[in-house]
C-alpha atoms as a PDB file:
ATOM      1  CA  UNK A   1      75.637  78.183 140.949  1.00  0.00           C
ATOM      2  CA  UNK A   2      77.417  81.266 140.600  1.00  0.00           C
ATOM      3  CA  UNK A   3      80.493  82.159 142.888  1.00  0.00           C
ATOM      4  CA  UNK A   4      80.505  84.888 145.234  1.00  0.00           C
ATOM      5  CA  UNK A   5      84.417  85.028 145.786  1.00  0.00           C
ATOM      6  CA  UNK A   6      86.996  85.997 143.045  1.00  0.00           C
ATOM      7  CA  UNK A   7      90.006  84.586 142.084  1.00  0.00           C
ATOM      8  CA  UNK A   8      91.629  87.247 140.171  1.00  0.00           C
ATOM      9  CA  UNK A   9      93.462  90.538 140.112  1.00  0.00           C
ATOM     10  CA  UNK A  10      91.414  91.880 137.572  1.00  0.00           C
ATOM     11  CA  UNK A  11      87.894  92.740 137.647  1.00  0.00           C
ATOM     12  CA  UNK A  12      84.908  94.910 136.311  1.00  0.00           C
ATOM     13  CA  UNK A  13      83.304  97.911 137.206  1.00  0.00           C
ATOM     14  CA  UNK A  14      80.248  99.235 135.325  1.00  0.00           C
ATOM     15  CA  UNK A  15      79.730 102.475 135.049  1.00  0.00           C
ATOM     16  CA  UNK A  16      76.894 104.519 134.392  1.00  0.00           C
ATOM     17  CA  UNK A  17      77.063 107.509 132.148  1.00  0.00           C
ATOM     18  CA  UNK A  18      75.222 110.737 131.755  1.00  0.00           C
ATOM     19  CA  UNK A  19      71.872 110.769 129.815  1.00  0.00           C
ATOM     20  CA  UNK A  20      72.716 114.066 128.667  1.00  0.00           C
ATOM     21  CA  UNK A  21      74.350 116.692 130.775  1.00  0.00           C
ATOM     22  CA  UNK A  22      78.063 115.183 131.193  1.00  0.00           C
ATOM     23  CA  UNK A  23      77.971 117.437 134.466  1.00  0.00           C
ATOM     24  CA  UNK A  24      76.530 114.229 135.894  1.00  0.00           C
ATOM     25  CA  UNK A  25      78.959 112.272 135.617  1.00  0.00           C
ATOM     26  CA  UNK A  26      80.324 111.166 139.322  1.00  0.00           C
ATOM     27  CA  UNK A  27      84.201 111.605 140.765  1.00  0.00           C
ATOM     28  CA  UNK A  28      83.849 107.699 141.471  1.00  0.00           C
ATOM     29  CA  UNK A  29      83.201 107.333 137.528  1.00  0.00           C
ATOM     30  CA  UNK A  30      85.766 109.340 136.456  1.00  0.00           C
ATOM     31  CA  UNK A  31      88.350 107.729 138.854  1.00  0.00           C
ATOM     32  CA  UNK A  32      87.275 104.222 137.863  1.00  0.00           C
ATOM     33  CA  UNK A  33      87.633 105.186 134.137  1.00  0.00           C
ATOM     34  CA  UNK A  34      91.264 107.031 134.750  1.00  0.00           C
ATOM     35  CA  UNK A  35      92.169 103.230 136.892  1.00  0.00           C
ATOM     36  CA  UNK A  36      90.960 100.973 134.159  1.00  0.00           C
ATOM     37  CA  UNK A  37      93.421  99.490 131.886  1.00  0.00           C
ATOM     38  CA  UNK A  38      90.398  99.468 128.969  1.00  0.00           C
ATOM     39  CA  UNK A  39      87.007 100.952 128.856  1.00  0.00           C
ATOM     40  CA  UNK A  40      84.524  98.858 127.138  1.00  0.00           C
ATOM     41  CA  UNK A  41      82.317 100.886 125.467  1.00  0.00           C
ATOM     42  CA  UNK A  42      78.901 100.849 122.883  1.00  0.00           C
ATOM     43  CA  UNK A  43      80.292 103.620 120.472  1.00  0.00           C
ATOM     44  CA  UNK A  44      83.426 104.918 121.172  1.00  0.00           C
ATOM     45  CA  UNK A  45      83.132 107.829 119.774  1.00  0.00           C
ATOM     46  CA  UNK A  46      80.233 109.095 121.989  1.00  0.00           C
ATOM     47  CA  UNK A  47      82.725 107.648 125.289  1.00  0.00           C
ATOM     48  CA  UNK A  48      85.396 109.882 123.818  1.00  0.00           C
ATOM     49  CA  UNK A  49      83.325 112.792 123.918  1.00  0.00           C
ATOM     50  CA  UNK A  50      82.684 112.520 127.844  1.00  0.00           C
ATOM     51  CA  UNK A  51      86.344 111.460 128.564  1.00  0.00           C
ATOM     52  CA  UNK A  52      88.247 114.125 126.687  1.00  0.00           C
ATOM     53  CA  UNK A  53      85.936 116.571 128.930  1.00  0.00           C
ATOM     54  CA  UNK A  54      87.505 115.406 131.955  1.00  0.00           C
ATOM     55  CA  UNK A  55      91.038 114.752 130.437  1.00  0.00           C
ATOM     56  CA  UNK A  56      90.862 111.094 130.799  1.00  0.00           C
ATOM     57  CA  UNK A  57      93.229 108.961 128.287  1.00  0.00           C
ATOM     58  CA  UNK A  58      91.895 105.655 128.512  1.00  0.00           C
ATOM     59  CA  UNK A  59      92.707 103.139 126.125  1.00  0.00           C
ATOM     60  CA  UNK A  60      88.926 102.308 124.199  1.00  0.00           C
ATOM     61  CA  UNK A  61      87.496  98.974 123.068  1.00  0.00           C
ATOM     62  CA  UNK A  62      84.166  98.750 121.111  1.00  0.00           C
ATOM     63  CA  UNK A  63      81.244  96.330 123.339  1.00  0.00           C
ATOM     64  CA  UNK A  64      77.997  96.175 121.493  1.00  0.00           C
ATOM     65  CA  UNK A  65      75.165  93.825 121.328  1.00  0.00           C
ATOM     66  CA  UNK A  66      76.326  92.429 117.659  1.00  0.00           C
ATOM     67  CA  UNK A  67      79.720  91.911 119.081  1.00  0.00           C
ATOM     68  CA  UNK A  68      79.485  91.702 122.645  1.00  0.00           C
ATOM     69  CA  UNK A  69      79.503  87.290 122.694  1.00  0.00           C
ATOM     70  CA  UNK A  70      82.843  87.813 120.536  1.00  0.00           C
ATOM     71  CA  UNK A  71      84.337  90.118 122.653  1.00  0.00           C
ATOM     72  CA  UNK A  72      82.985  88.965 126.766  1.00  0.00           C
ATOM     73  CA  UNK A  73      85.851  86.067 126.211  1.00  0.00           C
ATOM     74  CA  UNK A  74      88.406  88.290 125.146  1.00  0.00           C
ATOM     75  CA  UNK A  75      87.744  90.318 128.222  1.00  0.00           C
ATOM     76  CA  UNK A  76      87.813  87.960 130.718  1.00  0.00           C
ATOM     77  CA  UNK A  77      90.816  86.256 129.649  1.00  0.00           C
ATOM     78  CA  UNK A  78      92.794  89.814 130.062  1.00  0.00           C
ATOM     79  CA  UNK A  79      90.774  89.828 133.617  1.00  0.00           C
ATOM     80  CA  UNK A  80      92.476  86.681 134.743  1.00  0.00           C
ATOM     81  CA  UNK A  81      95.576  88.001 133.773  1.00  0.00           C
ATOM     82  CA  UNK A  82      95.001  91.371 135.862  1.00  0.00           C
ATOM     83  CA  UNK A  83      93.314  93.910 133.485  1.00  0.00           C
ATOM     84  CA  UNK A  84      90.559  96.091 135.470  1.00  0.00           C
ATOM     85  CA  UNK A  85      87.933  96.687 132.686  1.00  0.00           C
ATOM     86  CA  UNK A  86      85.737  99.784 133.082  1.00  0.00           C
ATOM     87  CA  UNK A  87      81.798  99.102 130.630  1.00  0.00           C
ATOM     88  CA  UNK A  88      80.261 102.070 130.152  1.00  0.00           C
ATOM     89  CA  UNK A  89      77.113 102.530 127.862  1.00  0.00           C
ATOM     90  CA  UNK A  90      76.376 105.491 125.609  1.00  0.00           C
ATOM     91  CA  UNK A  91      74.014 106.880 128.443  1.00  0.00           C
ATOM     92  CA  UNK A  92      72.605 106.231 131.797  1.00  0.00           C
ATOM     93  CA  UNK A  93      73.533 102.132 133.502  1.00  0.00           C
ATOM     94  CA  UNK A  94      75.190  99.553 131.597  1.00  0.00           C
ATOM     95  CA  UNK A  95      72.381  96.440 131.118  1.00  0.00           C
ATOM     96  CA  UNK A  96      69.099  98.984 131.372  1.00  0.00           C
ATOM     97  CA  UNK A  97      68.071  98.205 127.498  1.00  0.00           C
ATOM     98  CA  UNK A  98      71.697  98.799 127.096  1.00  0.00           C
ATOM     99  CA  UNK A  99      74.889  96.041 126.514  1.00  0.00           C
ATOM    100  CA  UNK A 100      76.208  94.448 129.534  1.00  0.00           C
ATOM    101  CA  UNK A 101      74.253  91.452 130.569  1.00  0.00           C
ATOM    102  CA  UNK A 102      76.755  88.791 128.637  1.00  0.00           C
ATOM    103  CA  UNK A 103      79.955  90.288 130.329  1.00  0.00           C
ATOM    104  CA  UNK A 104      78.498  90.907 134.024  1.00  0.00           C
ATOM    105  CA  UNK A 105      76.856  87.094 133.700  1.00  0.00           C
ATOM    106  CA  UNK A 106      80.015  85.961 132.547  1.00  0.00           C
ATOM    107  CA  UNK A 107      82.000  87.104 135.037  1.00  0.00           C
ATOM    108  CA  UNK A 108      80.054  86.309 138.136  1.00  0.00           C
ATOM    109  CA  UNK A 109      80.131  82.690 136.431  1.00  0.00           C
ATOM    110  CA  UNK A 110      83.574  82.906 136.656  1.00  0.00           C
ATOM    111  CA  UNK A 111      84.859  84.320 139.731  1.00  0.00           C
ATOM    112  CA  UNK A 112      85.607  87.870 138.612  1.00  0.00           C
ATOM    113  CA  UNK A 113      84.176  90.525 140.522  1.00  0.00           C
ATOM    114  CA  UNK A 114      82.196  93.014 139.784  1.00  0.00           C
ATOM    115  CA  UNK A 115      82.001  96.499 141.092  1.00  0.00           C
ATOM    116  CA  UNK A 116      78.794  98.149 139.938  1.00  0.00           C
ATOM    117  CA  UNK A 117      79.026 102.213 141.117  1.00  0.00           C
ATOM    118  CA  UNK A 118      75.617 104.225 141.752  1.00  0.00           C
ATOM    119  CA  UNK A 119      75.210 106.877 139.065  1.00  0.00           C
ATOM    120  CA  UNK A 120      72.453 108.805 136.514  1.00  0.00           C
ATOM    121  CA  UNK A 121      69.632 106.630 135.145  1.00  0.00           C
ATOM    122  CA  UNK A 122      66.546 107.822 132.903  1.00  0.00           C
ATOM    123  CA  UNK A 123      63.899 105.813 133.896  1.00  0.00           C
ATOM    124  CA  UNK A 124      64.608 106.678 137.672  1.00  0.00           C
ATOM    125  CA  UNK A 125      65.000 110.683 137.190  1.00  0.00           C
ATOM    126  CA  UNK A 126      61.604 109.714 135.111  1.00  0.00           C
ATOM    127  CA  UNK A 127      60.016 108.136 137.464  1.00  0.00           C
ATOM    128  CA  UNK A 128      60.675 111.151 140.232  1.00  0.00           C
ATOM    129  CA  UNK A 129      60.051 113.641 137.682  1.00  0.00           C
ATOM    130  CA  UNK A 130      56.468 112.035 137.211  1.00  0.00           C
ATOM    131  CA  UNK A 131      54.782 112.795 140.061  1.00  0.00           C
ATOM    132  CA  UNK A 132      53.599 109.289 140.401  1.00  0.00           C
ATOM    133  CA  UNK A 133      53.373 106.752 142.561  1.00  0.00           C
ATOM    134  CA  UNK A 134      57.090 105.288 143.376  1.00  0.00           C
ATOM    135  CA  UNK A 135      56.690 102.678 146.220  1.00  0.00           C
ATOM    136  CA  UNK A 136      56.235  99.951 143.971  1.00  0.00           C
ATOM    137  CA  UNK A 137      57.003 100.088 140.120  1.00  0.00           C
ATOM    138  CA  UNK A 138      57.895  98.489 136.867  1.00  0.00           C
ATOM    139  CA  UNK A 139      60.484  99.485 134.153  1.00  0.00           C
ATOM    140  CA  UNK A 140      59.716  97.682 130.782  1.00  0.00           C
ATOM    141  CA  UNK A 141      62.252  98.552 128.467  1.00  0.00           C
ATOM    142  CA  UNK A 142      60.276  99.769 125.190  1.00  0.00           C
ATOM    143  CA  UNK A 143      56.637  99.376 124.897  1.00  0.00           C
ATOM    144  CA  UNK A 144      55.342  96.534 122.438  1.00  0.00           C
ATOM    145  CA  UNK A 145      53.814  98.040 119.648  1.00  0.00           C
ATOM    146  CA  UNK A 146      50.118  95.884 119.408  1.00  0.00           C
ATOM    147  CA  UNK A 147      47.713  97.390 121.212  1.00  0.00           C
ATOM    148  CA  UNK A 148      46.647  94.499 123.220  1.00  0.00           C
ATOM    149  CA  UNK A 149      49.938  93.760 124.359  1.00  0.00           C
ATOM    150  CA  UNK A 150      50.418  97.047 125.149  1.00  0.00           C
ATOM    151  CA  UNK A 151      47.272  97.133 127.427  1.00  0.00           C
ATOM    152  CA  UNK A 152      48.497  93.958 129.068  1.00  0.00           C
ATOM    153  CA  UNK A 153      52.089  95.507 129.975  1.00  0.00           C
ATOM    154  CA  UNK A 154      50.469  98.675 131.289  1.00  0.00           C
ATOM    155  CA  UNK A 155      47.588  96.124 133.433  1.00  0.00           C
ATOM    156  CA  UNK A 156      49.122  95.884 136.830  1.00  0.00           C
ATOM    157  CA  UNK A 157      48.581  97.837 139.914  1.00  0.00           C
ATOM    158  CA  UNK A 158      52.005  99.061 140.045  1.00  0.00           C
ATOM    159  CA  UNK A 159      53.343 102.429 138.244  1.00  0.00           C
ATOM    160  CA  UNK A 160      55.353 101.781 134.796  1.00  0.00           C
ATOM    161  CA  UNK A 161      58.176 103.007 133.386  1.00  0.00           C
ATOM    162  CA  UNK A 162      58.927 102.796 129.586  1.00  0.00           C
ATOM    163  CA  UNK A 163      61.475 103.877 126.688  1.00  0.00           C
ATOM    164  CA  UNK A 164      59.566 104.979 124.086  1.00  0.00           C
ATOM    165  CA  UNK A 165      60.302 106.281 120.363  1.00  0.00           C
ATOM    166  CA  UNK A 166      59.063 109.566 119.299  1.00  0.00           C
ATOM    167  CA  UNK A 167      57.221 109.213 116.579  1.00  0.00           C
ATOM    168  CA  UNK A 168      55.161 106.225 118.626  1.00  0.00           C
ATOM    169  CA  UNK A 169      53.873 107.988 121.675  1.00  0.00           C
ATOM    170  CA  UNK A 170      51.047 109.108 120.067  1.00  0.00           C
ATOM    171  CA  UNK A 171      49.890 105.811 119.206  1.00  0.00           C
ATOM    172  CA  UNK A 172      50.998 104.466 122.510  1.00  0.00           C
ATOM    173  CA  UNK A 173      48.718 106.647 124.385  1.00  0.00           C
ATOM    174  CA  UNK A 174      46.136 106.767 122.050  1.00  0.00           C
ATOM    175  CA  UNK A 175      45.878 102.450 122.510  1.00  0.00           C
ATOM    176  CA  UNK A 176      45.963 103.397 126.172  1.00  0.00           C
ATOM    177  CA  UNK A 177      43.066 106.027 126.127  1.00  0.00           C
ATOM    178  CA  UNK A 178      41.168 103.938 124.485  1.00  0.00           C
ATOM    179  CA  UNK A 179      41.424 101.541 127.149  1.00  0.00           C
ATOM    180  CA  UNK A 180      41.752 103.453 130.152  1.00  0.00           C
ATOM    181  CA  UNK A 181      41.231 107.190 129.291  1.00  0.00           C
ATOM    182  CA  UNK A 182      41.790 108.885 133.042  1.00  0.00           C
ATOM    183  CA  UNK A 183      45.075 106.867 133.386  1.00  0.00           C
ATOM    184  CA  UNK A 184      47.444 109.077 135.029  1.00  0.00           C
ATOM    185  CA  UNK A 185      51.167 109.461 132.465  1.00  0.00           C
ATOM    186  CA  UNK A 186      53.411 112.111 132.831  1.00  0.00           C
ATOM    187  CA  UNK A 187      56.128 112.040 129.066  1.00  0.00           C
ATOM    188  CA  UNK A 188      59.517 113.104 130.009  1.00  0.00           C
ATOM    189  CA  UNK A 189      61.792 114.358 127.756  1.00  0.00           C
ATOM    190  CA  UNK A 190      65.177 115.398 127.229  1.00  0.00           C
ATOM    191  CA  UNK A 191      65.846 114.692 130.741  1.00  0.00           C
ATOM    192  CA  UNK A 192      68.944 116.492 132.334  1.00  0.00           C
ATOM    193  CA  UNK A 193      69.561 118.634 128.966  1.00  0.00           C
ATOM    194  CA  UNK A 194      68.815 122.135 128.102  1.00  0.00           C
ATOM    195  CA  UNK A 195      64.826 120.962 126.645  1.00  0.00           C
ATOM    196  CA  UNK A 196      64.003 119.094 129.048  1.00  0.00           C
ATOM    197  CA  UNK A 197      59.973 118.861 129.607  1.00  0.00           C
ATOM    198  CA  UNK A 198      57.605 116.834 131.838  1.00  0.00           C
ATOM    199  CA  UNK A 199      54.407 116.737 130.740  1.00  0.00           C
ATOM    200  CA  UNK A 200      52.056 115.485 132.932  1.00  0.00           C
ATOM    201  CA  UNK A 201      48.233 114.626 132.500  1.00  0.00           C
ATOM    202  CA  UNK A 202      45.779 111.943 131.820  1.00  0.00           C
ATOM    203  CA  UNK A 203      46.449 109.181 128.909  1.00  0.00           C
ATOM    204  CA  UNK A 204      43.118 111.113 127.048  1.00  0.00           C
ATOM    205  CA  UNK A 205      44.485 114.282 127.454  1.00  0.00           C
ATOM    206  CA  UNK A 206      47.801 113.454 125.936  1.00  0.00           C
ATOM    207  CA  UNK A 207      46.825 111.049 123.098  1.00  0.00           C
ATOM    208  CA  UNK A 208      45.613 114.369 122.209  1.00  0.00           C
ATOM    209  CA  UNK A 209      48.202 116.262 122.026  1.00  0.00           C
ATOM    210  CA  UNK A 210      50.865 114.118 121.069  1.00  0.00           C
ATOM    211  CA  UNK A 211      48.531 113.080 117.957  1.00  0.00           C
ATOM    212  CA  UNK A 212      48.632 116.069 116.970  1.00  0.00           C
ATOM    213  CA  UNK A 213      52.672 116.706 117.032  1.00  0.00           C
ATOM    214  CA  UNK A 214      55.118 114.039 118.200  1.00  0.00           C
ATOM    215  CA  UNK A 215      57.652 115.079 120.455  1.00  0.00           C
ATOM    216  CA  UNK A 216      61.240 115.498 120.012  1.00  0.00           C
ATOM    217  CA  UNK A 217      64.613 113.604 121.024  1.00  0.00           C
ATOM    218  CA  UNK A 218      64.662 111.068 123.887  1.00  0.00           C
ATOM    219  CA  UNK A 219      61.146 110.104 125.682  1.00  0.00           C
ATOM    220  CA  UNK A 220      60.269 107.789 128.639  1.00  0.00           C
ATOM    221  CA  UNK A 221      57.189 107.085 129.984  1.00  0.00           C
ATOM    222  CA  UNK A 222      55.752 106.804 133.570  1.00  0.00           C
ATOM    223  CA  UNK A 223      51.840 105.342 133.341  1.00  0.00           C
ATOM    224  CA  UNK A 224      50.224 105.164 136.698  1.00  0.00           C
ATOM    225  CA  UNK A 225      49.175 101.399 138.193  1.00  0.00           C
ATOM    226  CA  UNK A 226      45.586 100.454 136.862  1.00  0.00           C
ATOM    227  CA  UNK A 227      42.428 100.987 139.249  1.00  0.00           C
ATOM    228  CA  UNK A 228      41.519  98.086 140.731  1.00  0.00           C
ATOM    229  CA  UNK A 229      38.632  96.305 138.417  1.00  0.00           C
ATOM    230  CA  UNK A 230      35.039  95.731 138.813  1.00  0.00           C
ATOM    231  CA  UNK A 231      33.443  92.271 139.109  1.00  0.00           C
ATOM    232  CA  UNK A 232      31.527  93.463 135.921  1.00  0.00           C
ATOM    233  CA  UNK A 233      35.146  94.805 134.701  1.00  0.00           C
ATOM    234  CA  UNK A 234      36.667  91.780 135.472  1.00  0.00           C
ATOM    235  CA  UNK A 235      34.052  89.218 134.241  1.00  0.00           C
ATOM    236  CA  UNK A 236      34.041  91.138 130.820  1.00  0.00           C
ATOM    237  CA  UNK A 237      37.619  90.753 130.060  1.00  0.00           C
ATOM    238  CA  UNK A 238      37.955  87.214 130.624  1.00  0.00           C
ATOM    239  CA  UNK A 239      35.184  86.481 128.220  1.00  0.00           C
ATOM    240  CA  UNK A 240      37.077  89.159 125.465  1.00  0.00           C
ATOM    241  CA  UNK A 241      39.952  86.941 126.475  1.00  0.00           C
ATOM    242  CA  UNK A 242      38.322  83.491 126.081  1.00  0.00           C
ATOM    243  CA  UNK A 243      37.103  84.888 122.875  1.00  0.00           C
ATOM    244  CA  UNK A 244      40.217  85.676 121.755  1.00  0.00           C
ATOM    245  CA  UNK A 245      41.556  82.121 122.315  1.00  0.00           C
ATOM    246  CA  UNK A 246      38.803  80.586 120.287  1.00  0.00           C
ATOM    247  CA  UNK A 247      39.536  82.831 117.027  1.00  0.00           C
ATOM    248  CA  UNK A 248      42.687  82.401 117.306  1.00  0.00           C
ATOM    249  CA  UNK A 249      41.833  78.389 117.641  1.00  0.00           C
ATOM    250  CA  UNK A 250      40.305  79.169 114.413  1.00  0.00           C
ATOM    251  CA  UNK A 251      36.854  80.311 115.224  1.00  0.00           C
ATOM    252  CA  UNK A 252      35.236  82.925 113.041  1.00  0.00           C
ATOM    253  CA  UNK A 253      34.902  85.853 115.680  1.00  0.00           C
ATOM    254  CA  UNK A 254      30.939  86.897 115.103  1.00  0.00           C
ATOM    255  CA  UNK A 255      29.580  83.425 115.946  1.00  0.00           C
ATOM    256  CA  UNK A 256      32.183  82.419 118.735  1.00  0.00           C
ATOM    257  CA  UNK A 257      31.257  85.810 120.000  1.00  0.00           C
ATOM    258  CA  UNK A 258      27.509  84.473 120.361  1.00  0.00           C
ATOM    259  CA  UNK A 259      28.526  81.609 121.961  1.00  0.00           C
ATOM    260  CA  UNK A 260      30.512  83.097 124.762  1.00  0.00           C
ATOM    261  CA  UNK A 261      27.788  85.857 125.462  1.00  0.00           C
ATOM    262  CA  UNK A 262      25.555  82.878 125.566  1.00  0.00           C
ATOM    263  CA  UNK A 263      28.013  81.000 128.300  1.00  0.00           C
ATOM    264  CA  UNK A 264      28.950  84.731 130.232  1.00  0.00           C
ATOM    265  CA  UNK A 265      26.177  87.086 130.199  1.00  0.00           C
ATOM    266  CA  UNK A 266      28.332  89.524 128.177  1.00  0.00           C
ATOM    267  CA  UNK A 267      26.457  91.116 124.943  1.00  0.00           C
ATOM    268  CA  UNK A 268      27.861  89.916 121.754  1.00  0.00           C
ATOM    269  CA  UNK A 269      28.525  93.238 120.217  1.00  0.00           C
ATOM    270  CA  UNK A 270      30.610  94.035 123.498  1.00  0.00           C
ATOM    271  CA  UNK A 271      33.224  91.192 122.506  1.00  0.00           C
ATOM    272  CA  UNK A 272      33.680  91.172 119.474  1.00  0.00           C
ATOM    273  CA  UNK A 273      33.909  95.062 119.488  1.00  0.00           C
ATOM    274  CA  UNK A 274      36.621  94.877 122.355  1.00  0.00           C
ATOM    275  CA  UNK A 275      38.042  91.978 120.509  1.00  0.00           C
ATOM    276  CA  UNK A 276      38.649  94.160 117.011  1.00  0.00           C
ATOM    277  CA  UNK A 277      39.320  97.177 118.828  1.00  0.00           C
ATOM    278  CA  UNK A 278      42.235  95.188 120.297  1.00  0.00           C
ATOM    279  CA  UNK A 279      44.244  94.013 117.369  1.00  0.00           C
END
């Protein structure tokens, strides 16, 4: 069980960042930063950047994730003894596909509290940006890269949000057109900087054009919920499915694919079409 009371002086306070314009940053951030005894940052270089804008002379210790088990701790002992730590990230909230987990975790294990201030966030200014649907979503981190996982993270009814690299949203849509080509996306990029675009169509219509030129700098992704399925729909991808379970039991896919069609009513050349189209 974790604790809900502290028992120390010291504590954290996480801090979110700008994504790009450092006009973003809050008054509450830059206070907290100017209070903390150390700022633990990903690359402190970057944090430097941001806090010689403001004239902020904060003393700077390095928190990554190939260090951050070696250095969580080192923190919290200087916690106990008093130290307020400020963790910052190189952009947006601390622990969004960013460092922070370890040292917030450890912390609320041990008594130290936590102050966790409001501030910018890409997949949330991406997810307004969009257009779409907002009352319930999903954010994902980065998209898996096999098609058929990537189909299965973008399945549910709810809208998704997703990092993405540049150079992959081509084939990310393209796996997703393929599937579902009126899907509703919208690709954000650059968000709060001087080229920042929303594009906004259907997951055909941009396969398209990002196949022909990937995009440039920092991309998320905001894929509308799926439409709810047919029967027919439905019935169809649990035989793919149960198809997929047998070659991967070892089956050779042509005859297993005869033998499922035989049990579901689904042609043969259906499966094992959706079946290699999905690997």
């Amino acid at each position: 069980m974790i604790p809900t009371g502290t028992v120390a002086r010291g504590r954290l306070i996480v801090c979110p960042t700008p994504i790009g314009n450092l006009e973003d940053v809050t008054l509450r951030v830059l206070a907290s930063l100017r209070e903390a005894h150390v700022v633990a940052c990903e690359d402190t270089r970057r944090t430097r950047v941001l806090l010689e804008r403001y004239g902020v002379n904060a003393s700077l210790i390095s928190y990554h994730e190939h260090n951050e088990r070696e250095r969580t701790p080192q923190l919290l002992e200087r916690m106990r003894e008093g130290t307020v730590v400020a963790l910052v990230s190189d952009a947006g909230m601390p622990l969004v596909s960013d460092p922070g987990f370890v040292l917030v975790r450890a912390c609320a294990l041990a008594g130290l509290g936590v102050e966790v201030l409001p501030g910018p966030s890409a997949p949330v200014a991406a997810l307004v940006a969009s257009a779409l649907p907002a009352e319930t979503w999903r954010f994902v981190g980065f998209l898996p890269r096999r098609a058929r996982d990537l189909v299965a993270v973008l399945d549910g009814a709810e809208t998704v949000v997703a990092f993405e690299a540049p150079g992959r949203v081509g084939a990310s849509l393209r796996a997703l057109a393929e599937a579902d080509p009126q899907r509703e996306v919208a690709v954000c990029r650059e968000l709060t900087k001087v080229h920042e675009e929303v594009v906004r169509g259907t997951a055909g219509e941009l396969a398209a054009r990002y196949e022909a030129q990937a995009p440039r700098g920092e991309v998320v992704l905001v894929v509308a919920g799926a439409a709810a399925s047919s029967p027919e729909a439905a019935s169809q991808a649990a035989a793919v499915d149960a198809l997929r379970r047998l070659v991967e039991a070892g089956a050779r896919a042509r005859p297993a694919a005869g033998v499922v069609a035989e049990l579901t009513g689904v042609r043969a050349n259906t499966l094992y079409r959706a079946l290699t189209e999905g690997e």
